[in-house]
Protein backbone atom coordinates (compact mmCIF):
# COMPACT_ATOMS: atom_id res chain seq x y z
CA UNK A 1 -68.23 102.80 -23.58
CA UNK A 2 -69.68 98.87 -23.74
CA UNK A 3 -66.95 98.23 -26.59
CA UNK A 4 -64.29 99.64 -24.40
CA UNK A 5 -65.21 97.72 -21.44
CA UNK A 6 -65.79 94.62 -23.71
CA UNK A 7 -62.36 94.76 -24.93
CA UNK A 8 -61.04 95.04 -21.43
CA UNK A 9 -62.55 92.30 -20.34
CA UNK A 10 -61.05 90.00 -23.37
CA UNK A 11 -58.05 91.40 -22.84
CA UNK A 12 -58.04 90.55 -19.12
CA UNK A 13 -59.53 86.76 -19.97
CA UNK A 14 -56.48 86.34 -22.56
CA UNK A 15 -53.70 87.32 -19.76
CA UNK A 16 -55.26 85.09 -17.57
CA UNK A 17 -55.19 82.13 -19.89
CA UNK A 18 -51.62 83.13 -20.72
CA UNK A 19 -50.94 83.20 -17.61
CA UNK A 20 -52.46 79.99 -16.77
CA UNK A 21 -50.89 78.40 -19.73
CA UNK A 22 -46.92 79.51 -18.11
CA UNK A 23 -48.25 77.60 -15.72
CA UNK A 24 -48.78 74.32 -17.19
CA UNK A 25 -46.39 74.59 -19.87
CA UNK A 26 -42.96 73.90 -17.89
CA UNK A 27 -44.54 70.89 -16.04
CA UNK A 28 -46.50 69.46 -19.19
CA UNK A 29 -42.48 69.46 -20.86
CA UNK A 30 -41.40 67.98 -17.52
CA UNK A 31 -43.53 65.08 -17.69
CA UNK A 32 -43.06 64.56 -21.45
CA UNK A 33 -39.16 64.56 -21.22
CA UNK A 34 -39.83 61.91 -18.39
CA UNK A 35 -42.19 59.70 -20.80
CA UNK A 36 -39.96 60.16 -23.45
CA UNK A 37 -36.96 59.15 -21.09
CA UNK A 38 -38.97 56.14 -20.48
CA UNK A 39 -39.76 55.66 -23.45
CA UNK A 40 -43.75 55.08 -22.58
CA UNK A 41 -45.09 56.05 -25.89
CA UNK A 42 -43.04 53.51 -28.08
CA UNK A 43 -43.63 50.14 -28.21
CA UNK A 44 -41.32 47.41 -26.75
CA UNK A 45 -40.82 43.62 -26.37
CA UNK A 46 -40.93 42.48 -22.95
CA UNK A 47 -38.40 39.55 -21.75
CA UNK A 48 -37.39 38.29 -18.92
CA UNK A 49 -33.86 36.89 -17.64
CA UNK A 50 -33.26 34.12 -14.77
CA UNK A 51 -29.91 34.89 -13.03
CA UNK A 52 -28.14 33.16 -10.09
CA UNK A 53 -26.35 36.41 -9.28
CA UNK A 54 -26.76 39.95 -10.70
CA UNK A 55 -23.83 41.65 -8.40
CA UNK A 56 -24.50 45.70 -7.02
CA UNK A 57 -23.50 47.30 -10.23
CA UNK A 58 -26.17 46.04 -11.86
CA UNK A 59 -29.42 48.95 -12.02
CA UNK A 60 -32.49 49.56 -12.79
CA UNK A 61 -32.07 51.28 -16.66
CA UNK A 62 -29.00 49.31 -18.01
CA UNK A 63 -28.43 48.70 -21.12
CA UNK A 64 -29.10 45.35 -23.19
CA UNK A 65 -26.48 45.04 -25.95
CA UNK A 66 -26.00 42.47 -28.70
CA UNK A 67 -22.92 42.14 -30.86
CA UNK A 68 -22.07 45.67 -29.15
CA UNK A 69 -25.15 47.32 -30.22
CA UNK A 70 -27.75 48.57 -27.67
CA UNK A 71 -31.20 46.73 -28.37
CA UNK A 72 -33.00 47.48 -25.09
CA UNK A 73 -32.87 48.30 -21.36
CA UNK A 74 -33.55 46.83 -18.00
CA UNK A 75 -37.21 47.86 -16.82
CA UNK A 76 -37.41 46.30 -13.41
CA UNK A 77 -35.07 43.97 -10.89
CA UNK A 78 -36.98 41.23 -9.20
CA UNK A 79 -34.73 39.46 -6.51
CA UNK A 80 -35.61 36.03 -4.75
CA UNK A 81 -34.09 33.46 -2.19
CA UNK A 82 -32.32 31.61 -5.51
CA UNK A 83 -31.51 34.52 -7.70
CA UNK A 84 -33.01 37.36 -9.91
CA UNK A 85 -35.25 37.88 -12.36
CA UNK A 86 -34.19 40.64 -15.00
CA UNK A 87 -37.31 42.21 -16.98
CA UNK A 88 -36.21 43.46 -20.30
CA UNK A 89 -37.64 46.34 -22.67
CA UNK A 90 -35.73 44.96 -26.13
CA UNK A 91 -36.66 47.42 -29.32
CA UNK A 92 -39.21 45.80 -31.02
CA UNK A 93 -37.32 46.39 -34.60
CA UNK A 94 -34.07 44.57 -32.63
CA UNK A 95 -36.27 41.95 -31.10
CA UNK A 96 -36.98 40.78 -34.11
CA UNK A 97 -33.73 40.19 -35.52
CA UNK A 98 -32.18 38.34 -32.11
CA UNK A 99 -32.29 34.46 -32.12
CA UNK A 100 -34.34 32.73 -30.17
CA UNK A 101 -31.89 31.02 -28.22
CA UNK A 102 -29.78 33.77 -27.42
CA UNK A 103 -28.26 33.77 -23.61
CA UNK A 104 -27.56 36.38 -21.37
CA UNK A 105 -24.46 37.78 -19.66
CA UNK A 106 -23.80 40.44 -17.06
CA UNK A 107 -20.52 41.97 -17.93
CA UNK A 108 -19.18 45.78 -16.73
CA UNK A 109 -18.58 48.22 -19.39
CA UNK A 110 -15.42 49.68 -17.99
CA UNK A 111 -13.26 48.43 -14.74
CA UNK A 112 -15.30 50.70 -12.55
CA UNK A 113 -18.27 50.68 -14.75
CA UNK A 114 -21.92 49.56 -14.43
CA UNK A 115 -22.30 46.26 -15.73
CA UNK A 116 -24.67 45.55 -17.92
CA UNK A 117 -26.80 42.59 -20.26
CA UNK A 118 -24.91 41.29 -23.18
CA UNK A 119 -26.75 39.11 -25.34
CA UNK A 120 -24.69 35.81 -26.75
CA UNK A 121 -26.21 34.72 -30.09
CA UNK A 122 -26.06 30.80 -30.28
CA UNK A 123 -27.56 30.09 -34.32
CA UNK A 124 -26.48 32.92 -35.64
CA UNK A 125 -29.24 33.85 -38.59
CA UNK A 126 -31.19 30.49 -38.72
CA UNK A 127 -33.65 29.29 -36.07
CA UNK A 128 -36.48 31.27 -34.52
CA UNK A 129 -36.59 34.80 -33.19
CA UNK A 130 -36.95 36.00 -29.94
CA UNK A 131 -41.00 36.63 -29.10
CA UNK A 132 -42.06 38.70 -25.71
CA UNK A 133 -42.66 36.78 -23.14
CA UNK A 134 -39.66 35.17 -23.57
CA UNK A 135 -37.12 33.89 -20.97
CA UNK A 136 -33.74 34.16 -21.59
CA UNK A 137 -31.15 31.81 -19.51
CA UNK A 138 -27.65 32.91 -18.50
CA UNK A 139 -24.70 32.04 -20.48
CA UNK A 140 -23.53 28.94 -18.22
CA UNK A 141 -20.67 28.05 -21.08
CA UNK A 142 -17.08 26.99 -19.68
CA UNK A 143 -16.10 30.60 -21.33
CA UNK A 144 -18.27 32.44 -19.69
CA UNK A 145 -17.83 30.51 -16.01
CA UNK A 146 -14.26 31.72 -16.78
CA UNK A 147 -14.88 35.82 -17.99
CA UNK A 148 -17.31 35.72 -14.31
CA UNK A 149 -13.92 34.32 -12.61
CA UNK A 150 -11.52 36.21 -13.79
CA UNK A 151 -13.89 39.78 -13.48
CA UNK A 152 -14.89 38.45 -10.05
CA UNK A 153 -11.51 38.20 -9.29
CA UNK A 154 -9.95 41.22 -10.97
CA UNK A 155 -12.55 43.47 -9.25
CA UNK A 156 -11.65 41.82 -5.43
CA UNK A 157 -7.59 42.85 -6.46
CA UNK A 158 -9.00 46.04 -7.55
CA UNK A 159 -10.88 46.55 -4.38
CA UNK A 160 -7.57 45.65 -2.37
CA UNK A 161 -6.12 47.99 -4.56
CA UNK A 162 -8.09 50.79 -3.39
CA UNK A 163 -9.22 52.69 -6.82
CA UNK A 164 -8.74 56.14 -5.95
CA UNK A 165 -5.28 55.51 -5.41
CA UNK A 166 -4.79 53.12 -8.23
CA UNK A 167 -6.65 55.95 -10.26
CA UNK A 168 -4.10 58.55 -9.35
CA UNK A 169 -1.44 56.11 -10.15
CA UNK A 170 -3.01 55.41 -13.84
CA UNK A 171 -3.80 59.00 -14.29
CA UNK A 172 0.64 60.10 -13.30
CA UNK A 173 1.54 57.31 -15.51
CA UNK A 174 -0.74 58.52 -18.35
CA UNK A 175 0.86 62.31 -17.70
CA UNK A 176 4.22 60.86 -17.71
CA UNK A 177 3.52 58.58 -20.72
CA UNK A 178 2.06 61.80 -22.64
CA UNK A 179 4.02 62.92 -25.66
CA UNK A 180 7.08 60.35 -25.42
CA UNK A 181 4.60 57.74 -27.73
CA UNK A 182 7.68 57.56 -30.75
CA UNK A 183 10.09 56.75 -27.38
CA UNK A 184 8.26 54.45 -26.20
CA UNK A 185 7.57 52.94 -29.51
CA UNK A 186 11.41 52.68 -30.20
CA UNK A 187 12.08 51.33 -26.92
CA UNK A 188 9.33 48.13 -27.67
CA UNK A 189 10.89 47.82 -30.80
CA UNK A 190 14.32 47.48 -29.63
CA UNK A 191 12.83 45.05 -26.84
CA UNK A 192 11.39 43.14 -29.64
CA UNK A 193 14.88 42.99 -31.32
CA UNK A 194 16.60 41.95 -28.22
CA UNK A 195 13.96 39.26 -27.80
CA UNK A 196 14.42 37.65 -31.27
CA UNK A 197 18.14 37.23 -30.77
CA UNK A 198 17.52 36.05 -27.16
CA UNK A 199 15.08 33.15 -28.50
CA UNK A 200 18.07 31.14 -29.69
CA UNK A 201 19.45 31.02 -26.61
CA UNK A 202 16.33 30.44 -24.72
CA UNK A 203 17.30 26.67 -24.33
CA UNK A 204 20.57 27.24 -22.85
CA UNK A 205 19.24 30.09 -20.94
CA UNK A 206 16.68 27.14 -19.65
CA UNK A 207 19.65 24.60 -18.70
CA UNK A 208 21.36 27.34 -16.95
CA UNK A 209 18.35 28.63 -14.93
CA UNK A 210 18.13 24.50 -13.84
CA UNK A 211 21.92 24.45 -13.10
CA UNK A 212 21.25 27.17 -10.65
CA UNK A 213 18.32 25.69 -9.03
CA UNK A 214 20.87 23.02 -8.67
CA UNK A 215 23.57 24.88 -7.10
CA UNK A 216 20.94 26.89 -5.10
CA UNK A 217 19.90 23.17 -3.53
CA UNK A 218 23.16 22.33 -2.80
CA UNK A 219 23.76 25.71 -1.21
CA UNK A 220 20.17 25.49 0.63
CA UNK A 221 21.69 21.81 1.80
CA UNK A 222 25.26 23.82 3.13
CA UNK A 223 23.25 26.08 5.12
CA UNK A 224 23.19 24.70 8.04
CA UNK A 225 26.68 24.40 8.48
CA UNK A 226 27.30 27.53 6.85
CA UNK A 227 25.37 29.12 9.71
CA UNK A 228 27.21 26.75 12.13
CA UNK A 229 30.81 28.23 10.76
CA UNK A 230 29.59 31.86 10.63
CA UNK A 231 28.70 31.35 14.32
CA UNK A 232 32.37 30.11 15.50
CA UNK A 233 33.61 33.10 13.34
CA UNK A 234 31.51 35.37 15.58
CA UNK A 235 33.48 33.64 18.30
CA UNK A 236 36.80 33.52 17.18
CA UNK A 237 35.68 37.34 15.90
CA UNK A 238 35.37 37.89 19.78
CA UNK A 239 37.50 36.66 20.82
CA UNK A 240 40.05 38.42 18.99
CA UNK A 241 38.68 41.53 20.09
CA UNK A 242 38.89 40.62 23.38
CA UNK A 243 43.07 39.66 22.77
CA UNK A 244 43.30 42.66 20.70
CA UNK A 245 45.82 44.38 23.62
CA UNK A 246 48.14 40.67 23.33
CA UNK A 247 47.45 40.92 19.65
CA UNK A 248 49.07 44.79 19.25
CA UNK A 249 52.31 42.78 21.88
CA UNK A 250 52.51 40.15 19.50
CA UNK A 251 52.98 42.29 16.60
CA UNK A 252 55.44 45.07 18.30
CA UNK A 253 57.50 41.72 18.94
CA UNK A 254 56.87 40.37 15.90
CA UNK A 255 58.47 43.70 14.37
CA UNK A 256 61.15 43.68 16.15
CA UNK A 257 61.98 39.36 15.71
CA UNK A 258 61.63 40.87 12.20
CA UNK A 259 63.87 43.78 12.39
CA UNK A 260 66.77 41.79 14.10
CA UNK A 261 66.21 38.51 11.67
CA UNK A 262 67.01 41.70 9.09
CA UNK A 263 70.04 42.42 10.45
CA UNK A 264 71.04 39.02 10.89
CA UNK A 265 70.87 37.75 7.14
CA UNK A 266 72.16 41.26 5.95
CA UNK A 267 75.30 40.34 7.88
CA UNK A 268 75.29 36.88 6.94
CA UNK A 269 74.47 36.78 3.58
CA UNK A 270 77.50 35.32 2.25
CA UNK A 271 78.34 32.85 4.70
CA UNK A 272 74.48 31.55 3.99
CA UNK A 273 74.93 31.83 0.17
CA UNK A 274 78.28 29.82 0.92
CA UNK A 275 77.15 27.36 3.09
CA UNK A 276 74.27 26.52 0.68
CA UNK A 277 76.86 26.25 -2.03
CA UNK A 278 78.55 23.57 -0.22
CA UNK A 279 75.78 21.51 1.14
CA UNK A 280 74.06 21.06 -2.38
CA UNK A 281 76.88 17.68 -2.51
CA UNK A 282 76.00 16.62 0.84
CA UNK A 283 72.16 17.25 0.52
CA UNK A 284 72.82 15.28 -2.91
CA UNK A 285 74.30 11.87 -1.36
CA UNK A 286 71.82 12.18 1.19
CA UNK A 287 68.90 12.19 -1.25
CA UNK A 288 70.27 9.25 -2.99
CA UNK A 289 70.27 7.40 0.16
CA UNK A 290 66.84 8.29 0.82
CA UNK A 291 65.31 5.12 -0.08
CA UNK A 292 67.08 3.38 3.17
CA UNK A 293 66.29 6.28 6.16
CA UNK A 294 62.21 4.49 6.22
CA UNK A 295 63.66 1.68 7.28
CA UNK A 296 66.78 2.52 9.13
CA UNK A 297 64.59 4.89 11.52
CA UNK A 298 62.31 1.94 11.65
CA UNK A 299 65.11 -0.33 12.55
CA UNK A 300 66.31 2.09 15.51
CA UNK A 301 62.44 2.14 16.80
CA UNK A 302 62.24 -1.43 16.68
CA UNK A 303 66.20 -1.87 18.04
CA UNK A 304 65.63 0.59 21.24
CA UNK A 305 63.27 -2.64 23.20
CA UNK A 306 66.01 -5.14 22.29
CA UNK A 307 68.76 -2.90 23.57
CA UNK A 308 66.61 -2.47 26.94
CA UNK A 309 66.49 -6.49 27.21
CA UNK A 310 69.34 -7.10 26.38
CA UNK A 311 70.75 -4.64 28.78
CA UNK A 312 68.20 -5.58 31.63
CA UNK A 313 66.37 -2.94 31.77
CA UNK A 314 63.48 -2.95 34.49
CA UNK A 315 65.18 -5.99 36.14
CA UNK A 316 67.59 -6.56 38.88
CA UNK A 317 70.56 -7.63 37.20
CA UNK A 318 71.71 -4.81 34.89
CA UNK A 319 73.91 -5.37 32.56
CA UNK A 320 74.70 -7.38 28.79
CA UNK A 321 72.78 -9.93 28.35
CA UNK A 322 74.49 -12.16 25.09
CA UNK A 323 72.97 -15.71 23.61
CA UNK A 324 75.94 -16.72 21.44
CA UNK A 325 74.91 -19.36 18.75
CA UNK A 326 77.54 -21.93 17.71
CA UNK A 327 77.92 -21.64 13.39
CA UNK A 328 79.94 -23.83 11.52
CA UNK A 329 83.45 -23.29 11.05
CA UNK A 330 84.66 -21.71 7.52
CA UNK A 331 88.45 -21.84 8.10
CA UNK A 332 90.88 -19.49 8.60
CA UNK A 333 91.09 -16.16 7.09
CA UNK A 334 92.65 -15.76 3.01
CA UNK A 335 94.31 -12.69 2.40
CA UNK A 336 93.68 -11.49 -0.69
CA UNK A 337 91.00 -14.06 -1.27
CA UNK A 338 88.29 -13.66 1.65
CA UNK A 339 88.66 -9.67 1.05
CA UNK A 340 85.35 -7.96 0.34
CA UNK A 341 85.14 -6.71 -3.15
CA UNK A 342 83.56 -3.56 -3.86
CA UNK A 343 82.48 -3.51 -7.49
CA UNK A 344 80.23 -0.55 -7.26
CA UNK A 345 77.20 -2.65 -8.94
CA UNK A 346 74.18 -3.79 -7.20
CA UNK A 347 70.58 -2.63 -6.50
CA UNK A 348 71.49 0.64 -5.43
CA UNK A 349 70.51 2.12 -1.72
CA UNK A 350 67.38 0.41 -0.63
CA UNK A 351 65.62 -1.41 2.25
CA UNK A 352 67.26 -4.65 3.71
CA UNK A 353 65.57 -7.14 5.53
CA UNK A 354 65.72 -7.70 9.38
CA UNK A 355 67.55 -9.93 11.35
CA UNK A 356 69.98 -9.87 8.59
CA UNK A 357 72.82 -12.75 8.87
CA UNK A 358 76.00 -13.15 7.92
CA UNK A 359 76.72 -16.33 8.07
CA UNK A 360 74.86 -19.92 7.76
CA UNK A 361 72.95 -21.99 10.48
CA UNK A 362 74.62 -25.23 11.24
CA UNK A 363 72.17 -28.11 11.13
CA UNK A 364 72.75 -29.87 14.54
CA UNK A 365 70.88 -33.43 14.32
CA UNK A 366 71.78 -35.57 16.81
CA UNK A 367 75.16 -37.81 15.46
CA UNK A 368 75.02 -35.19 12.80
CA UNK A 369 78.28 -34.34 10.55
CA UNK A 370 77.05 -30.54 12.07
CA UNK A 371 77.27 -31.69 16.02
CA UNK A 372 80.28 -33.33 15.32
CA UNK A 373 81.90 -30.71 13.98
CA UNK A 374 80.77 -28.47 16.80
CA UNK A 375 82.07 -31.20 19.40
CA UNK A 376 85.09 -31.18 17.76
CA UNK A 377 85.70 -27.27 17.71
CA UNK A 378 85.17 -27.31 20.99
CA UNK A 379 86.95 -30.04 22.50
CA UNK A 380 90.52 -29.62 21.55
CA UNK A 381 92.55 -26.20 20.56
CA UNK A 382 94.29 -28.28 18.12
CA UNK A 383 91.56 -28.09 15.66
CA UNK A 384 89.44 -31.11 14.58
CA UNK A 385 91.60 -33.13 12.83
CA UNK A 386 93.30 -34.67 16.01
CA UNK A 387 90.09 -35.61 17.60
CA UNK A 388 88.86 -39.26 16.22
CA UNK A 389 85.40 -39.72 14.86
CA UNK A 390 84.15 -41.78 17.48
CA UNK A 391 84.80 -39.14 20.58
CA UNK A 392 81.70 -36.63 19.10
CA UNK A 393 79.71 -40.35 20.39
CA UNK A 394 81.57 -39.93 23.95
CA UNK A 395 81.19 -36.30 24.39
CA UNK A 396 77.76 -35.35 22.25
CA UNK A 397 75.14 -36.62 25.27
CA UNK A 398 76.94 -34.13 27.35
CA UNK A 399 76.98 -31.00 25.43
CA UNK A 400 73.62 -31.86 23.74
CA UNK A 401 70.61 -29.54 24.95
CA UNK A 402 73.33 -27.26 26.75
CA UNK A 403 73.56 -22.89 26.10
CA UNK A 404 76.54 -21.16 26.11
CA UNK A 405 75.53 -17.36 27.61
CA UNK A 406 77.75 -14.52 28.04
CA UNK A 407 76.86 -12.09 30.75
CA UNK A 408 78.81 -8.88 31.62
CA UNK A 409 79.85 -7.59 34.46
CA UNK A 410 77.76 -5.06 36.62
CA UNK A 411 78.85 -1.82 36.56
C-alpha cells in the first residue's frame, strides 16, 4: 500500500514539473529568439557616426553595408540641436577588414525604401583598420553632395507625385509591358537604326531647328500687327454680316448684269471679233506714236492757263489777247524751192521741246542792220529797197521802245 501511494505521489510531482516546465518553455524560446534577434550573445564592434541630417526613413535596426555586403546594424539614434549621432554594431570579423578611414553615407535601398548606412572605403587594403570606439564622418565628397541632391530631390517629385498613384501607374505599365519583351526589343532596335542614320543629319537638323527659331522671332515680331489685322477682319467680318441682305441684292443684280452682258456678246460676237480685226492697224500707229502722248498731254495741261490769259479769263475785257513780235524778213515765197520735203528719215516720234519756233529772232540794236530792216518793212509797201539808208536814223527814235498788240473784238 506505501509503494502504491509512493508511486502516486512521484507521479503527481512529475506532472507538476511538466506542467510547470509548458510553462516556462514558450516564454524561455520567446526571450531567446529576441536575444538572438539582437544578437546579445555575439560579440560586436561598437562605432559611432556624426551626421548633419539622418532624414525619417532612417530606424533604429538598419543595416550597415560595405561594397554591398551587410557588416553591421544601427543599435541606437542619438539626435541633437546640430545633427545625429548614429551608434553602430559592425561584425567583429567585418570590422576588421574595413579601413580606417572609411566614411559614411545614408542612402535608401529602394525609391520607397528605408535608407540605410553605406560605408565608402577611402585606401582600399592599405592603412589601418577600423577599431571600436571609432567615429566615422559622413561622406562630404562633391559626389556624394550630389547623390543627397538628386535623392533629396527625386523623393520631393515623388512626393508630388503621390506614390500610390504613381505605383498603380508602374504596376499597369509593368502588366501591359508583360510578355511583349522580343516587341519591345525590336522596336529599340529599330529606334537604334533610325538613330544611326539620323546622326548624319544631326547638323543640318541643328541649322534648321535655328532657322526656325529665326522665323519663329520674326513671326513673334509680326504679332502684333497680325493681331491688329485679325481684329479689322473681325470688323469687316461684321460688317459683312450685317450687309449680308445688300450683299444677296448685289449678287441677284450681279446675275442678271451677267446674264444680259451674255446675251449681248453672243449677239455681237462677230461685229467684236471684226472690229478688233480692224483696230489692230490703228492701235498699231498709235503705239508707235506713243513716245509723244507724255508730252503732248503735258503740253495741253500746261497750254489750258495760257489760253485763259490770253483769252482774259477772270478779267473785264474778254477776248484775244495777241503780242505780235516783228522777225526778219526771208523774202517771198519759192515754189518748188521753199516746199517742205518729207523724206521719211529722222528721229522717229518723240518729245519736242516747248516754245518751239519757227523762225529766227531779229537782233534789234539800236542803228542795227536788224532795226533798219524792221524800219524799212514797215515804212513803205514798196519794200525796202526804195527807202534810203539814212531814213531808219529819221524814223528809228520813234518806233524804238514801241509794241505792236492785236486785240479782238468782244463778243
Amino acid at each position: 500500500m506505501t509503494t502504491i501511494l509512493a508511486k502516486r505521489r512521484r507521479e503527481r510531482r512529475l506532472k507538476m514539473l511538466s506542467g510547470v516546465a509548458f510553462l516556462l518553455v514558450p516564454p524561455l524560446l520567446v526571450w531567446l529568439s529576441i536575444a538572438l534577434y539582437n544578437k546579445d550573445f555575439t560579440d560586436e564592434t561598437s562605432v559611432t557616426v556624426r551626421t548633419s541630417l539622418v532624414g525619417n526613413d532612417l530606424h533604429e535596426g538598419a543595416e550597415v553595408k560595405l561594397r554591398g555586403v551587410v557588416v553591421g546594424r544601427v543599435s541606437s539614434i542619438d539626435a541633437d540641436g546640430s545633427g545625429a549621432r548614429l551608434h553602430l554594431e559592425l561584425d567583429p570579423a567585418q570590422a576588421k577588414l574595413i579601413p580606417a578611414d572609411v566614411r559614411a553615407q545614408m542612402l535608401p535601398t529602394t525609391v520607397f525604401g528605408e535608407r540605410y548606412v553605406s560605408l565608402v572605403s577611402g585606401s582600399g587594403a592599405a592603412g589601418p583598420r577600423l577599431h571600436a570606439g571609432a567615429e566615422i564622418a559622413q561622406d562630404r565628397t562633391s559626389d556624394a553632395i550630389e547623390l543627397q541632391q538628386v535623392l533629396r530631390s527625386t523623393m520631393a517629385l515623388l512626393t508630388d507625385l503621390k506614390p500610390a498613384e504613381l505605383s498603380a501607374t508602374l504596376t499597369a505599365m509593368s502588366q501591359a509591358l508583360n510578355g511583349r519583351g522580343d516587341q519591345l526589343g525590336e522596336n529599340l532596335a529599330q529606334l537604334a537604326d533610325y538613330l544611326r542614320k539620323l546622326n548624319p543629319h544631326l547638323p543640318e537638323l541643328d541649322r534648321n531647328i535655328s532657322q526656325l527659331a529665326a522665323f519663329a522671332n520674326n513671326y513673334a515680331d509680326a504679332a502684333p500687327d497680325l493681331l491688329n489685322a485679325l481684329s479689322d477682319m473681325t470688323v469687316t467680318t461684321r460688317t459683312i454680316a450685317d450687309q449680308r441682305a445688300n450683299l444677296s441684292q448685289l449678287y441677284d443684280s450681279t446675275t442678271a448684269v451677267s446674264q444680259q452682258l451674255e446675251t449681248f456678246l453672243r449677239a455681237n460676237a462677230p461685229n467684236i471679233i471684226e472690229l478688233s480685226a480692224n483696230s489692230v492697224g490703228p492701235l498699231t500707229e498709235l503705239g508707235r506714236y506713243a513716245p509723244e502722248y507724255p508730252c503732248l498731254f503735258h503740253t495741253l495741261k500746261t497750254l489750258v492757263p495760257l489760253m485763259d490769259r490770253a483769252l482774259g479769263k477772270g478779267t473785264d475785257r474778254p477776248g484775244a489777247h495777241v503780242t505780235l513780235r516783228m522777225v526778219a524778213n526771208r523774202g517771198r515765197y519759192r515754189p518748188g524751192r521753199d516746199a517742205p520735203r518729207f523724206t521719211g528719215t529722222g528721229p522717229g516720234p518723240r518729245c519736242y521741246g516747248t516754245p518751239y519756233r519757227a523762225g529766227n529772232a531779229v537782233d534789234l540794236a539800236p542803228n542795227g542792220p536788224g532795226e533798219h530792216t524792221l524800219i524799212n518793212e514797215l515804212s513803205l509797201a514798196g519794200g525796202q529797197d526804195l527807202v534810203p539808208d539814212w531814213g531808219a536814223l529819221l524814223i528809228g527814235p520813234l518806233y524804238r521802245g514801241a509794241a505792236v498788240t492785236v486785240t479782238g473784238a468782244r463778243p
